[in-house]
Protein backbone atom coordinates (compact mmCIF):
# COMPACT_ATOMS: atom_id res chain seq x y z
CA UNK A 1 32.62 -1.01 -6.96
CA UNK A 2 30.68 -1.93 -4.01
CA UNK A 3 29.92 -6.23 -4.19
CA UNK A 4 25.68 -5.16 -4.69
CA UNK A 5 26.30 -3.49 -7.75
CA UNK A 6 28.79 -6.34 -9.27
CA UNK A 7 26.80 -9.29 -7.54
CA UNK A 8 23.36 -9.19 -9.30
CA UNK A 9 22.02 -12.12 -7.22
CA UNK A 10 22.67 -10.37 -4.43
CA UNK A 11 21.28 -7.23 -5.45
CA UNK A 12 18.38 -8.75 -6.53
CA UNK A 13 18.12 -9.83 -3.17
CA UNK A 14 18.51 -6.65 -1.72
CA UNK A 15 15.57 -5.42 -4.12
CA UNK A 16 13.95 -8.15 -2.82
CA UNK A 17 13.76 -7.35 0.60
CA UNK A 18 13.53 -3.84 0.35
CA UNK A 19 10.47 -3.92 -1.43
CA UNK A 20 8.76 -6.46 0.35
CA UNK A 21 9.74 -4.19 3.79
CA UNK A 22 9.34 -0.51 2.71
CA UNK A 23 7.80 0.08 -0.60
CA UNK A 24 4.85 -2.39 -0.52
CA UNK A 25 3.72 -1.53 2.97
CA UNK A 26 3.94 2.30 1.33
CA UNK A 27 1.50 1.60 -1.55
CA UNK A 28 -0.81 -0.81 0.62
CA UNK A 29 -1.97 2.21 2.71
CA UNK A 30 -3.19 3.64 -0.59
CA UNK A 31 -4.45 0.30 -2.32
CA UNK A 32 -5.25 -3.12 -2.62
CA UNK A 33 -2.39 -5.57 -3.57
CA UNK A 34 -3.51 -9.30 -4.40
CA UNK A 35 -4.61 -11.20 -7.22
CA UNK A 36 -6.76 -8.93 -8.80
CA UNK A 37 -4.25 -5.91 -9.10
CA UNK A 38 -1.86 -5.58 -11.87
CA UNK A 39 1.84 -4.31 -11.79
CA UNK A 40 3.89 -2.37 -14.24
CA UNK A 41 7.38 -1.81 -13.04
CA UNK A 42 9.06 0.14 -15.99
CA UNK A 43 12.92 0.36 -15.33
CA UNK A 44 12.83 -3.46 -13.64
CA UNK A 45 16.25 -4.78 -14.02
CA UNK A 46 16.02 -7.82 -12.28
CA UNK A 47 13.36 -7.59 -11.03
CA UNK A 48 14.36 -7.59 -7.50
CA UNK A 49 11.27 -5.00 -6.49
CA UNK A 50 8.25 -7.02 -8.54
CA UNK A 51 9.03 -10.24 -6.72
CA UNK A 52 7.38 -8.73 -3.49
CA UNK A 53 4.47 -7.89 -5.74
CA UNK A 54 4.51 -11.61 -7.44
CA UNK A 55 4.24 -12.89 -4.11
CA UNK A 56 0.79 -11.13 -3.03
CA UNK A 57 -0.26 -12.84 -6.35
CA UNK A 58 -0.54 -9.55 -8.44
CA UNK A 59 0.01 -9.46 -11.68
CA UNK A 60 3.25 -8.11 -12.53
CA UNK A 61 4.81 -6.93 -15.94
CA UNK A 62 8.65 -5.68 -16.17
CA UNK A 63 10.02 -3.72 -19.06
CA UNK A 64 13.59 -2.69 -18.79
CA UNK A 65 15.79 -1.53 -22.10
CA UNK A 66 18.74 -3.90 -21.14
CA UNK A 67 18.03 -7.42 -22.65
CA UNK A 68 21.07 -8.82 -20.21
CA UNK A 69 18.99 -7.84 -16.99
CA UNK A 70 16.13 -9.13 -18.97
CA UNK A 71 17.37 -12.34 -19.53
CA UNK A 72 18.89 -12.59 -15.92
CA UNK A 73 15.38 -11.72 -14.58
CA UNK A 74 13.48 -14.38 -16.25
CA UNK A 75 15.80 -16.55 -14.90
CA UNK A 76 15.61 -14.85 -11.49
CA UNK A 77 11.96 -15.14 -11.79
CA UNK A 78 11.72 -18.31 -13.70
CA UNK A 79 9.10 -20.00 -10.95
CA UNK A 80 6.94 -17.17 -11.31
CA UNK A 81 6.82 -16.93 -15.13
CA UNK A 82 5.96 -20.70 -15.36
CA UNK A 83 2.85 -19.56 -12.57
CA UNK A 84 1.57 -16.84 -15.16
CA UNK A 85 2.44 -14.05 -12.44
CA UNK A 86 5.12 -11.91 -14.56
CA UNK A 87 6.41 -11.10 -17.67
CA UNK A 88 8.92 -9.09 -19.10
CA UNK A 89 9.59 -7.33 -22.04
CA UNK A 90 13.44 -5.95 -23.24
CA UNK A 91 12.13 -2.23 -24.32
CA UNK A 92 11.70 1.30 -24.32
CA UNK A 93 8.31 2.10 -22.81
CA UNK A 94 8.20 4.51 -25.50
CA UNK A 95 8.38 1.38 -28.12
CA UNK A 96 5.63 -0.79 -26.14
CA UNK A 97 2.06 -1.08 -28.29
CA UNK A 98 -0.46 -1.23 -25.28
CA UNK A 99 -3.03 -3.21 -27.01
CA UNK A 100 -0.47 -5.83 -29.13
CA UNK A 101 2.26 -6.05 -26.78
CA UNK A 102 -0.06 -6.05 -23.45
CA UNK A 103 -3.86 -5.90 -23.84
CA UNK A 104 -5.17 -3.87 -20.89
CA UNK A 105 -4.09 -1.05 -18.09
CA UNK A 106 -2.20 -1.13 -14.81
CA UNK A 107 -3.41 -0.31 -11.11
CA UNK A 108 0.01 0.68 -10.18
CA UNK A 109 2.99 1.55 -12.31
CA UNK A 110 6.80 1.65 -10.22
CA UNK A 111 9.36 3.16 -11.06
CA UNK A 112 12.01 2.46 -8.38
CA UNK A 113 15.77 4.36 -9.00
CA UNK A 114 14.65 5.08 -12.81
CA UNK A 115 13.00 8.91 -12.87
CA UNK A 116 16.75 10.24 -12.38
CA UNK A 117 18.18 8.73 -15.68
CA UNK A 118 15.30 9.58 -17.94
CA UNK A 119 15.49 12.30 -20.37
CA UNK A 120 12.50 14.74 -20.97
CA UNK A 121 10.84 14.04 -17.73
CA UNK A 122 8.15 16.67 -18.81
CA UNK A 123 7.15 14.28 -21.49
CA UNK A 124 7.52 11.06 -19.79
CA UNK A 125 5.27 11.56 -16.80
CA UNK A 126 2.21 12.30 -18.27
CA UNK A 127 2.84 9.86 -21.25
CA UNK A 128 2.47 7.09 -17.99
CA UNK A 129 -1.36 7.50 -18.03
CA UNK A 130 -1.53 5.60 -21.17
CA UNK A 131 -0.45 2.26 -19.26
CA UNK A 132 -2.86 3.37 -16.24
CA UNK A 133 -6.15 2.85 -15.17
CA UNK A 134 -8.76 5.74 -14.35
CA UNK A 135 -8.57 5.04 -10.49
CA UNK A 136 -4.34 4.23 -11.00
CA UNK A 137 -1.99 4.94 -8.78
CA UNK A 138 2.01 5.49 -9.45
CA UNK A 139 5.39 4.74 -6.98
CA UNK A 140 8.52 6.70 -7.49
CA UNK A 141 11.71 6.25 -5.28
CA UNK A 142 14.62 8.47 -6.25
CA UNK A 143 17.41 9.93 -4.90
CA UNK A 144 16.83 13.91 -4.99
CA UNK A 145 19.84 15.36 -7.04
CA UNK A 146 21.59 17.47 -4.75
CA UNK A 147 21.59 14.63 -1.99
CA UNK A 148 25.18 13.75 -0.88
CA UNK A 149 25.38 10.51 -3.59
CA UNK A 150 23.10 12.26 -5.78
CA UNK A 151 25.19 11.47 -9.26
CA UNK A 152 24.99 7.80 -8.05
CA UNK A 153 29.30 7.96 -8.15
CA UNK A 154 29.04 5.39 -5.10
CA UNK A 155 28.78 3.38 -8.25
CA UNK A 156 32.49 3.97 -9.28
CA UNK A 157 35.33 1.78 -9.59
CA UNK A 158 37.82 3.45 -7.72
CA UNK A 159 36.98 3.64 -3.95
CA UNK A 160 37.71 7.39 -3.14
CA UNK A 161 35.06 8.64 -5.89
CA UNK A 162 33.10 6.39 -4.66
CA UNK A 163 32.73 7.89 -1.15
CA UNK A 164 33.13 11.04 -1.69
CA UNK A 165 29.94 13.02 -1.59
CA UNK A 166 28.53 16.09 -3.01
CA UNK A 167 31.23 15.37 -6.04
CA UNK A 168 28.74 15.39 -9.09
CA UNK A 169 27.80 19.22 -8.42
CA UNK A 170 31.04 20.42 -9.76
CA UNK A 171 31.07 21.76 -13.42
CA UNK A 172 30.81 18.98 -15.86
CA UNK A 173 34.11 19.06 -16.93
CA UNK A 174 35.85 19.74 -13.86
CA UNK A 175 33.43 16.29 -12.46
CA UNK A 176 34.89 14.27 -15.54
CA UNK A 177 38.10 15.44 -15.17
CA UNK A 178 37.89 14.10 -11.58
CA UNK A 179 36.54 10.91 -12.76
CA UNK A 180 39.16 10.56 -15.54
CA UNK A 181 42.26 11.04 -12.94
CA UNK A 182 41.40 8.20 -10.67
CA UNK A 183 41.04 5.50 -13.83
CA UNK A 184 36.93 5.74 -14.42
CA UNK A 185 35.97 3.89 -17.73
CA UNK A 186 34.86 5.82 -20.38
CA UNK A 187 31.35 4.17 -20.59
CA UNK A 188 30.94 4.72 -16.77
CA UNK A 189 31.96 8.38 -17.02
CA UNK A 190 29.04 8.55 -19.69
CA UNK A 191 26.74 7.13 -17.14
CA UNK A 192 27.47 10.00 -14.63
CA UNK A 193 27.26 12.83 -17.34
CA UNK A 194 24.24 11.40 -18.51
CA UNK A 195 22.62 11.07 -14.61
CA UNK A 196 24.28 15.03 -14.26
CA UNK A 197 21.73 15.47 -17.29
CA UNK A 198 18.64 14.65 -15.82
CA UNK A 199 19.07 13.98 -11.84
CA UNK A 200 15.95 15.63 -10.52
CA UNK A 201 15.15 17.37 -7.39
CA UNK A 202 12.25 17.40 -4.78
CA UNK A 203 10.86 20.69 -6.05
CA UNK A 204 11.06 19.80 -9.93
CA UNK A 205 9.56 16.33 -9.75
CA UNK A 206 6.63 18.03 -7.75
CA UNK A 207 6.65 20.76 -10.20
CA UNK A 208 5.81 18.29 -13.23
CA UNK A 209 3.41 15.73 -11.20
CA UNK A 210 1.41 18.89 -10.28
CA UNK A 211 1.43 20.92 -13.84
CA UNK A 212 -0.18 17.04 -15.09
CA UNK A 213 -2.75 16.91 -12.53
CA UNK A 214 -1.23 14.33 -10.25
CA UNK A 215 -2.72 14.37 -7.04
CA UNK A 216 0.60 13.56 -4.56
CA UNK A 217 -1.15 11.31 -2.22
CA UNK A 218 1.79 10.85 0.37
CA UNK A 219 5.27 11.39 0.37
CA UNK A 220 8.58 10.64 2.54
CA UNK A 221 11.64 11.89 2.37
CA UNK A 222 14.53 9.50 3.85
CA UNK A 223 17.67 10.93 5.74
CA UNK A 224 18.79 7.11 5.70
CA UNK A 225 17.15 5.17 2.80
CA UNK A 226 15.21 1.62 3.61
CA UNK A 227 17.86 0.17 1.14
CA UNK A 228 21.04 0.85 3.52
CA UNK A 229 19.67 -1.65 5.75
CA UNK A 230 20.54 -3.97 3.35
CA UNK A 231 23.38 -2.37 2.38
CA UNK A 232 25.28 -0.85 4.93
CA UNK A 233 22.98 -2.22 8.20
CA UNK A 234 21.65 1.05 8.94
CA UNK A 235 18.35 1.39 10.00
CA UNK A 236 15.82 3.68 8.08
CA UNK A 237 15.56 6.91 9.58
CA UNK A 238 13.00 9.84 7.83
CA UNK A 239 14.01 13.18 7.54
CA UNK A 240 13.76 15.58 10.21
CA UNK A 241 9.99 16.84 9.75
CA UNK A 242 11.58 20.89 10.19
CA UNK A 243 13.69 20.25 7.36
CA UNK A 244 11.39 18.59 4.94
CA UNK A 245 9.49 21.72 5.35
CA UNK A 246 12.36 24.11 3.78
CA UNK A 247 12.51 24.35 -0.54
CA UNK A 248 16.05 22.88 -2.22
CA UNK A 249 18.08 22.96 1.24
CA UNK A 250 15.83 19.53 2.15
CA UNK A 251 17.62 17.75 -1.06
CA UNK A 252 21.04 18.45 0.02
CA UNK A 253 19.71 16.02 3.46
CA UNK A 254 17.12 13.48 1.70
CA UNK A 255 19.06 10.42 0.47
CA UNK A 256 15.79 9.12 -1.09
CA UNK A 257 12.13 10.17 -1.87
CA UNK A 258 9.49 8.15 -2.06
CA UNK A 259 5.79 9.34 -3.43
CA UNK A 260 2.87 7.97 -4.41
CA UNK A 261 0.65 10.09 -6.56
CA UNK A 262 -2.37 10.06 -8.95
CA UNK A 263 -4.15 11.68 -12.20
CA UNK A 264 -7.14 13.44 -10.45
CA UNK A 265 -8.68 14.22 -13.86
CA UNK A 266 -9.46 10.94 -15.22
């Protein structure tokens, strides 16, 4: 396993900076970030990505199902929960009572890494709009399905699954199998099936954002992510434009999507 997945201060870092670099300046073109505009990151882990919100003095709330990362956030975050700017909640968003748990709407929900490991994805995307306000707006980064590191197996123990690409599109059982011979743990097998489940491509999530009225205000697709700067030192580098163009071929090339998007009948 690579030392940003076991090292969650330095990942949290690396959320950090990624956020503050790539996905802020992103949603700025499209809205106001400061003290007036509140933050829902659902899926917020440590809560690496808010902290760039936190510190334009929006109002952030995290809810993540994983108390651990919960509890490692607040701690993360501790100066910022003492200043009133965050809070977190160890849930499903499915669980969350907007008017006891919360007590208004959101200007921008996140999701950052999380749309790939939800199930139902029909359901869940429109159920968003209950957290949003009319004029809301809604970030997704993900790493389109059929993208080299797609089934997120960069995230294995052994080192040759790890960097081997284009692995989770065998058959499921010939893909555990493989995972099985080089020592994978059972639990982190289950992981993989489960992201084999519900990975999502370019065409799909477009599919469901525009059969719910979303409006897709902008979109880029990454050849090299923002997030491998910080990883790997490689510098960001969009897909080529030609390519972006061309249905399901452009997700075997696009290592991560971003989109920002938007009910246009509320």
């Amino acid at each position: 396993m690579f030392d940003f997945h076991s090292d969650k201060r330095n990942y949290f870092d690396i959320q950090y900076e990624n956020s503050k670099e790539s996905i802020v300046p992103f949603v700025s073109t499209y809205m106001q970030l400061d003290e007036s505009t509140r933050v829902l990151e659902i899926g917020s882990a440590e809560a690496g990505v808010l902290k760039a919100f936190t510190d334009l003095g929006c109002q952030c709330t995290g809810i993540e199902l994983s108390p651990e990362r919960v509890e490692l956030a607040r701690k993360l975050m501790k100066p910022e929960m003492e200043a009133g700017k965050v809070r977190f909640f160890a849930k499903n968003i499915y669980d969350i009572d907007l008017k006891k748990d919360i007590g208004f709407k959101y200007d921008l929900i996140i999701l950052k890494d999380v749309i790939e490991h939800i199930r139902d994805q029909e359901k869940f995307i429109p159920f968003m709009t209950n957290f949003l306000n009319p004029q809301g707006k809604v970030f997704f980064g993900f790493p389109p399905w059929y993208h080299p590191f797609g089934g997120h197996q960069q995230m294995c123990d052994h080192k040759i699954p790890a960097r081997t690409p284009y692995i989770h599109l065998l058959p499921k059982p010939a893909y555990k199998l493989y995972l099985k011979l080089f020592g994978e743990k059972k639990e982190k097998i289950e992981m993989f099936m489960e992201v084999k489940e519900t990975g999502i491509s370019i065409e799909r999530f477009e599919r469901i954002a525009k059969k719910n009225n979303f409006q897709i205000l902008d979109r880029i697709l990454y050849f090299i992510p923002p997030i491998y700067k910080y990883k790997f030192k490689l510098q960001p580098k969009k897909l080529n434009s030609s390519i972006t163009r061309i249905p399901y071929i452009r997700n075997f090339f696009s290592m991560s999507a971003y989109y920002i998007i938007q009910q246009t009948n509320r």
